[in-house]
PDB file of N, CA and C in Angstrom:
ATOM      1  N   UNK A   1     -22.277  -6.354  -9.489  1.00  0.00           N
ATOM      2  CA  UNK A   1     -21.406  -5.199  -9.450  1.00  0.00           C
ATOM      3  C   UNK A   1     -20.034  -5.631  -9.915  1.00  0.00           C
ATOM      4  N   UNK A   2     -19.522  -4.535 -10.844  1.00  0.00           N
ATOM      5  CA  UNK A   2     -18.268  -5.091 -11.681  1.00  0.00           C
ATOM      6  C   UNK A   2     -17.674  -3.918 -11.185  1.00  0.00           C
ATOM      7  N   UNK A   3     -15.961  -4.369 -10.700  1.00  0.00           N
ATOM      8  CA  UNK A   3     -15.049  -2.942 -10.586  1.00  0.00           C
ATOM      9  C   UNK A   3     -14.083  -2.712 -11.916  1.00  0.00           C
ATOM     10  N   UNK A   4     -13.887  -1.607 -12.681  1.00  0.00           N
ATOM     11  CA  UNK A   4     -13.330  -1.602 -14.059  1.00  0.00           C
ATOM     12  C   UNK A   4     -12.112  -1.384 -12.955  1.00  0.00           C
ATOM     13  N   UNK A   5     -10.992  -1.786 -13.825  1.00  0.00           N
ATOM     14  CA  UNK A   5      -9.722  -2.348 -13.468  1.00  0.00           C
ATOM     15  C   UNK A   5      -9.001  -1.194 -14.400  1.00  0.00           C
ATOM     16  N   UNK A   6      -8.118  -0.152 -13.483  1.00  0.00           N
ATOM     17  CA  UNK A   6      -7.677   1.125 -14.347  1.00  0.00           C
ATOM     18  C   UNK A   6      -6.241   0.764 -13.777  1.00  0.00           C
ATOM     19  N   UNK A   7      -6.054   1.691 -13.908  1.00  0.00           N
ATOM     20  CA  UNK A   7      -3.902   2.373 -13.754  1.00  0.00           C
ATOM     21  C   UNK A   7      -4.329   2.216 -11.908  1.00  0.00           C
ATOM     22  N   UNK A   8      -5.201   3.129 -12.295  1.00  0.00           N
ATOM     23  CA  UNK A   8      -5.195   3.891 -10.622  1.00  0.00           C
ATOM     24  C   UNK A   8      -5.398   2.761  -9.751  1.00  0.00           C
ATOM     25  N   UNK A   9      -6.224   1.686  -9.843  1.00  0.00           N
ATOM     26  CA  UNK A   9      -6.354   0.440  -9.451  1.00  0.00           C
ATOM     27  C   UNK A   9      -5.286  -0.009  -9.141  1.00  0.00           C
ATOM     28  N   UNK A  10      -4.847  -0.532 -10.119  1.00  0.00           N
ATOM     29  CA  UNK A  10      -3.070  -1.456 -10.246  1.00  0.00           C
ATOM     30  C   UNK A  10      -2.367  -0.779  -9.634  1.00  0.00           C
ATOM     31  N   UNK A  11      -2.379   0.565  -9.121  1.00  0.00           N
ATOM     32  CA  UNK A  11      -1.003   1.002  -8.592  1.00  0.00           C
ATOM     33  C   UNK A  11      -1.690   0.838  -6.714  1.00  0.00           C
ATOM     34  N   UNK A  12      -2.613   1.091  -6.580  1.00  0.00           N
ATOM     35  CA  UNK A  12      -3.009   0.914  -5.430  1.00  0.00           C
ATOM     36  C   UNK A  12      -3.020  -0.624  -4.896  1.00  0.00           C
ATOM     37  N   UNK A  13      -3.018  -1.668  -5.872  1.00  0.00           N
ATOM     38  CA  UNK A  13      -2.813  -2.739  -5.816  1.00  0.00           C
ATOM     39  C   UNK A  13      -1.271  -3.531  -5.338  1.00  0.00           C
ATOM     40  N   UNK A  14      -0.746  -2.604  -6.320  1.00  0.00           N
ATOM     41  CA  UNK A  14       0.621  -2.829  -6.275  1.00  0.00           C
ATOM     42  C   UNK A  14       1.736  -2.137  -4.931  1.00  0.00           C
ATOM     43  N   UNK A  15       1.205  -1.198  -4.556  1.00  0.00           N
ATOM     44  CA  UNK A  15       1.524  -0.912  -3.266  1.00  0.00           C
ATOM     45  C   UNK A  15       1.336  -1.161  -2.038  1.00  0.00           C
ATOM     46  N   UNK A  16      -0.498  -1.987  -1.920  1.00  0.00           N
ATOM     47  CA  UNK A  16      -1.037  -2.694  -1.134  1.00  0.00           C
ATOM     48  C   UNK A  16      -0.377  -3.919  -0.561  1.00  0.00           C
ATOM     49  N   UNK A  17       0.237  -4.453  -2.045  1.00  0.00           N
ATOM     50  CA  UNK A  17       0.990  -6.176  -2.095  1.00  0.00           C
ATOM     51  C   UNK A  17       2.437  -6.185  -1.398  1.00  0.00           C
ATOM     52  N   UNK A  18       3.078  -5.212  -1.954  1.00  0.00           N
ATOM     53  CA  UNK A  18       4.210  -4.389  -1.538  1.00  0.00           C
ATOM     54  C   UNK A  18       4.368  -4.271   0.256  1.00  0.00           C
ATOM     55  N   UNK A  19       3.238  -3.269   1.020  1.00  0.00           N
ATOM     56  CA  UNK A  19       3.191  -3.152   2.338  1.00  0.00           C
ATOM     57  C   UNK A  19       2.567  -4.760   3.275  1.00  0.00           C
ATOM     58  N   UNK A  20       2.012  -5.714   1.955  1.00  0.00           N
ATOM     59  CA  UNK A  20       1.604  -6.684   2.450  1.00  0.00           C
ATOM     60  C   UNK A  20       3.110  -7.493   2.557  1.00  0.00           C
ATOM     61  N   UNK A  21       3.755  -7.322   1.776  1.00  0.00           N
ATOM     62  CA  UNK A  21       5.181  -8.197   1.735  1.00  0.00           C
ATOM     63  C   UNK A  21       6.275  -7.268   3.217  1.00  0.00           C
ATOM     64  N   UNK A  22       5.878  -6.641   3.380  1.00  0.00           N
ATOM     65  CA  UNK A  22       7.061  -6.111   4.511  1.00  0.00           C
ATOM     66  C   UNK A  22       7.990  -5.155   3.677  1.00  0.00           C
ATOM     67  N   UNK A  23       8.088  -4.535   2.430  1.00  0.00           N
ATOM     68  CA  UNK A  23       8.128  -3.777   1.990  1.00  0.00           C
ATOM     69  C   UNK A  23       8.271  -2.269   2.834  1.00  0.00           C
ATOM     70  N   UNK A  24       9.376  -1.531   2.969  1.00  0.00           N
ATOM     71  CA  UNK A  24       9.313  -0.139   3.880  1.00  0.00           C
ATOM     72  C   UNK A  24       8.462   0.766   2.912  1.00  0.00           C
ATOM     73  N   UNK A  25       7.755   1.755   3.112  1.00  0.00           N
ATOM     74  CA  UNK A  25       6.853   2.516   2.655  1.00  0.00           C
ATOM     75  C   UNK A  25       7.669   3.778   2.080  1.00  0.00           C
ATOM     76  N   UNK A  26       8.778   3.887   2.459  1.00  0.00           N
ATOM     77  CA  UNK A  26       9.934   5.110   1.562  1.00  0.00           C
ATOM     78  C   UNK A  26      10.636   4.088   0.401  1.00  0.00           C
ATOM     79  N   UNK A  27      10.170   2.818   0.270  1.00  0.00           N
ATOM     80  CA  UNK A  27      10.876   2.160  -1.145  1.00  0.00           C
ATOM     81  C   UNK A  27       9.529   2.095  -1.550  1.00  0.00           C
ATOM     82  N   UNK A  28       8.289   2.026  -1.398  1.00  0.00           N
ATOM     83  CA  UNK A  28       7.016   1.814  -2.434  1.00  0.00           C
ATOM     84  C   UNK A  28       7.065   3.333  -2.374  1.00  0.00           C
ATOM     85  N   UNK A  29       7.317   4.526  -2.339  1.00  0.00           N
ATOM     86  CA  UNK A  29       7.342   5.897  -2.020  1.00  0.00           C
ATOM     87  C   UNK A  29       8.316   5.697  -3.559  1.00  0.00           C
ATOM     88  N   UNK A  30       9.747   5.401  -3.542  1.00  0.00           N
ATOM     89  CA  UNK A  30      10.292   5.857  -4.452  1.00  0.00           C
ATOM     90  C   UNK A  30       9.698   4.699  -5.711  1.00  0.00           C
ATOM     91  N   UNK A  31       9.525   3.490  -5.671  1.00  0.00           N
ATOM     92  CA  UNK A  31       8.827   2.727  -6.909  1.00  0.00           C
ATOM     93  C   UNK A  31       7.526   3.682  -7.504  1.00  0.00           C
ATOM     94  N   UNK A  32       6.775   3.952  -6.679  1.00  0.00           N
ATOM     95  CA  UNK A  32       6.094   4.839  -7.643  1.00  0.00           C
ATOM     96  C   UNK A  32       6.113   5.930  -7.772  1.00  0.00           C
ATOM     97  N   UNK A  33       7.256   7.042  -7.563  1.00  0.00           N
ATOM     98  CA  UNK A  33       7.788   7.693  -8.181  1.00  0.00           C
ATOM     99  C   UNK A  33       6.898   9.132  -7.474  1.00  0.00           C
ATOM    100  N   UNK A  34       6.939   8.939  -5.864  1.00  0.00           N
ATOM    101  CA  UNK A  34       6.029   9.774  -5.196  1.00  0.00           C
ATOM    102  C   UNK A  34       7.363  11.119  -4.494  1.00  0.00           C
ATOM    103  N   UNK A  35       7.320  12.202  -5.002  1.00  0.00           N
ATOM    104  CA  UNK A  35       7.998  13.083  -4.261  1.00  0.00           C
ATOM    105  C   UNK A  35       7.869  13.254  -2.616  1.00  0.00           C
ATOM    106  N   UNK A  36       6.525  12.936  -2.570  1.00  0.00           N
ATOM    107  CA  UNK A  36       5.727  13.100  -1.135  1.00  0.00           C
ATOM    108  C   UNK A  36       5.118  11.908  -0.355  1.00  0.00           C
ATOM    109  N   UNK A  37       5.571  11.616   0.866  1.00  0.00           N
ATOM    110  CA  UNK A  37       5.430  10.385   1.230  1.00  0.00           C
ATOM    111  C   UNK A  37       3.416  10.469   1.963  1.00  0.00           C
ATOM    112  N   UNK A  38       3.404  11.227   1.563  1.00  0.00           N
ATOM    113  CA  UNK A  38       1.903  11.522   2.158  1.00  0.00           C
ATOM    114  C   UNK A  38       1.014  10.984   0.859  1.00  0.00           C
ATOM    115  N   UNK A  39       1.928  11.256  -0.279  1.00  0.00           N
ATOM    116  CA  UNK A  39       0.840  11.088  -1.467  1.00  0.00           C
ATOM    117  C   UNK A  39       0.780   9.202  -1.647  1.00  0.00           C
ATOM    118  N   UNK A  40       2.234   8.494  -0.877  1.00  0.00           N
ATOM    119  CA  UNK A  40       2.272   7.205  -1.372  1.00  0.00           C
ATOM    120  C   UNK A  40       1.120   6.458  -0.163  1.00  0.00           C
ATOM    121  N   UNK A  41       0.923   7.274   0.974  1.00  0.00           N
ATOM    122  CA  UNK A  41      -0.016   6.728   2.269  1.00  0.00           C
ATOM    123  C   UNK A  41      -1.318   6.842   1.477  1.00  0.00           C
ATOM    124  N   UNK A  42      -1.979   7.593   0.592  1.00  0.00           N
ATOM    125  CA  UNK A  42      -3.112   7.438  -0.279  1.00  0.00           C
ATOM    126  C   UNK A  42      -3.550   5.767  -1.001  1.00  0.00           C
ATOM    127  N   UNK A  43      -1.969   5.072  -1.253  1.00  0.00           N
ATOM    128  CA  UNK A  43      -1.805   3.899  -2.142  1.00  0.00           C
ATOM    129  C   UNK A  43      -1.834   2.792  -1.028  1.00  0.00           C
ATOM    130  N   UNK A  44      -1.621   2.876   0.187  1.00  0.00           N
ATOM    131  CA  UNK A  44      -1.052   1.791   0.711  1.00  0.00           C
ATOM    132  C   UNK A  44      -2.288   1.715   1.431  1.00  0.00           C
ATOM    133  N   UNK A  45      -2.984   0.324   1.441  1.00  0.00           N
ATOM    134  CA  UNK A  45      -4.174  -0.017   2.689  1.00  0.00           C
ATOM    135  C   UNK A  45      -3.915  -1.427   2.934  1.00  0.00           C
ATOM    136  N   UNK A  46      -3.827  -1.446   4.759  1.00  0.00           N
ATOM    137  CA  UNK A  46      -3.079  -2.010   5.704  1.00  0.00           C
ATOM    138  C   UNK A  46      -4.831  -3.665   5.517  1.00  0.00           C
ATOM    139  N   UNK A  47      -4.043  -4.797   5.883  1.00  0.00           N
ATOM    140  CA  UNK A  47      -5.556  -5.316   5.684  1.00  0.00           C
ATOM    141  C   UNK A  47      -5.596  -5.554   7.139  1.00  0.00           C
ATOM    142  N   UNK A  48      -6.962  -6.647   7.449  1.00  0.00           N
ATOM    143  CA  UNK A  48      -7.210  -6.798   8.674  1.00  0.00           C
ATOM    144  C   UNK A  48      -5.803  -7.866   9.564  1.00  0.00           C
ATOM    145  N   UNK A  49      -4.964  -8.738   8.618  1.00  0.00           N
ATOM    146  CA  UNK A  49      -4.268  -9.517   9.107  1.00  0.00           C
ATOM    147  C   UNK A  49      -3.188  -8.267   9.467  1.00  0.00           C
ATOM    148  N   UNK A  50      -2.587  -7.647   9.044  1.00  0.00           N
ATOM    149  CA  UNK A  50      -1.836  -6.883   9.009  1.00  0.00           C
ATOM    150  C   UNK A  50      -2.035  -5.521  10.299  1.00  0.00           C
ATOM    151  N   UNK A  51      -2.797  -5.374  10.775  1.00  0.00           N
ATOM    152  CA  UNK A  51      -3.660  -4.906  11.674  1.00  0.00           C
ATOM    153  C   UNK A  51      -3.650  -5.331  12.876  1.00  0.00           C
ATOM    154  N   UNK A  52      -3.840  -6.684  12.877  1.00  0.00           N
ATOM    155  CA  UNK A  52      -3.710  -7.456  14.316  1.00  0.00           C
ATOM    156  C   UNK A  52      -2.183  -7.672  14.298  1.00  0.00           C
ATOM    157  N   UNK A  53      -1.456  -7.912  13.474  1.00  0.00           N
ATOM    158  CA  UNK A  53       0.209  -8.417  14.193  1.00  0.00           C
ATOM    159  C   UNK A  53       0.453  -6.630  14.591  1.00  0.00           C
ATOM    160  N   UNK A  54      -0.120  -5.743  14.196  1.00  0.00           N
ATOM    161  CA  UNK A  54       0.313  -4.529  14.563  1.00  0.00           C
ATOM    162  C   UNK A  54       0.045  -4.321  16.282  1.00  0.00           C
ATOM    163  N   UNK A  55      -1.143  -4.939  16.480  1.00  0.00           N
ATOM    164  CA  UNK A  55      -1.718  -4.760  17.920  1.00  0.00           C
ATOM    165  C   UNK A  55      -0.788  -5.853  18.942  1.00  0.00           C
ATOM    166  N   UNK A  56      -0.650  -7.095  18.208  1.00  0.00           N
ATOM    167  CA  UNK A  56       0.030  -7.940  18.432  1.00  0.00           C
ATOM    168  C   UNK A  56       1.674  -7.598  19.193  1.00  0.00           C
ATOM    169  N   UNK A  57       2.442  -6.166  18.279  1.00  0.00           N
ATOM    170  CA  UNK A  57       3.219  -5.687  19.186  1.00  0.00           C
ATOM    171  C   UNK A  57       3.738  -4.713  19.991  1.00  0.00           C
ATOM    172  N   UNK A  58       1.888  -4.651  20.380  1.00  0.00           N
ATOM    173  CA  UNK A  58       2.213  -3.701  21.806  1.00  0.00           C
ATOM    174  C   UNK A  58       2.327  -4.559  23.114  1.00  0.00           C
TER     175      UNK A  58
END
């Protein structure tokens, strides 16, 4: 199984890397040029490390 590598890819990529860096989600909101911060939560997926420091501070 091969994944073809598009726009739509790279930008989901690029926002992924972004929320992976500590990046606030209203500056990857305005980098890709999202009027709607609901449309940039479509781009951003949290991984499993990122997940546990979340649980980590409750």
């Amino acid at each position: 199984w091969k994944k073809t590598i598009t726009c739509h890819v790279l930008r989901h990529s690029f926002a992924s890397n972004l929320v992976k860096n500590d990046v606030h989600i209203v500056h990857i909101q305005k980098l890709l040029g999202h009027a709607d911060l609901k449309t940039t939560s479509v781009y951003v997926h949290a991984n499993q490390e990122q997940l546990a420091q979340a649980i980590q501070l409750l």
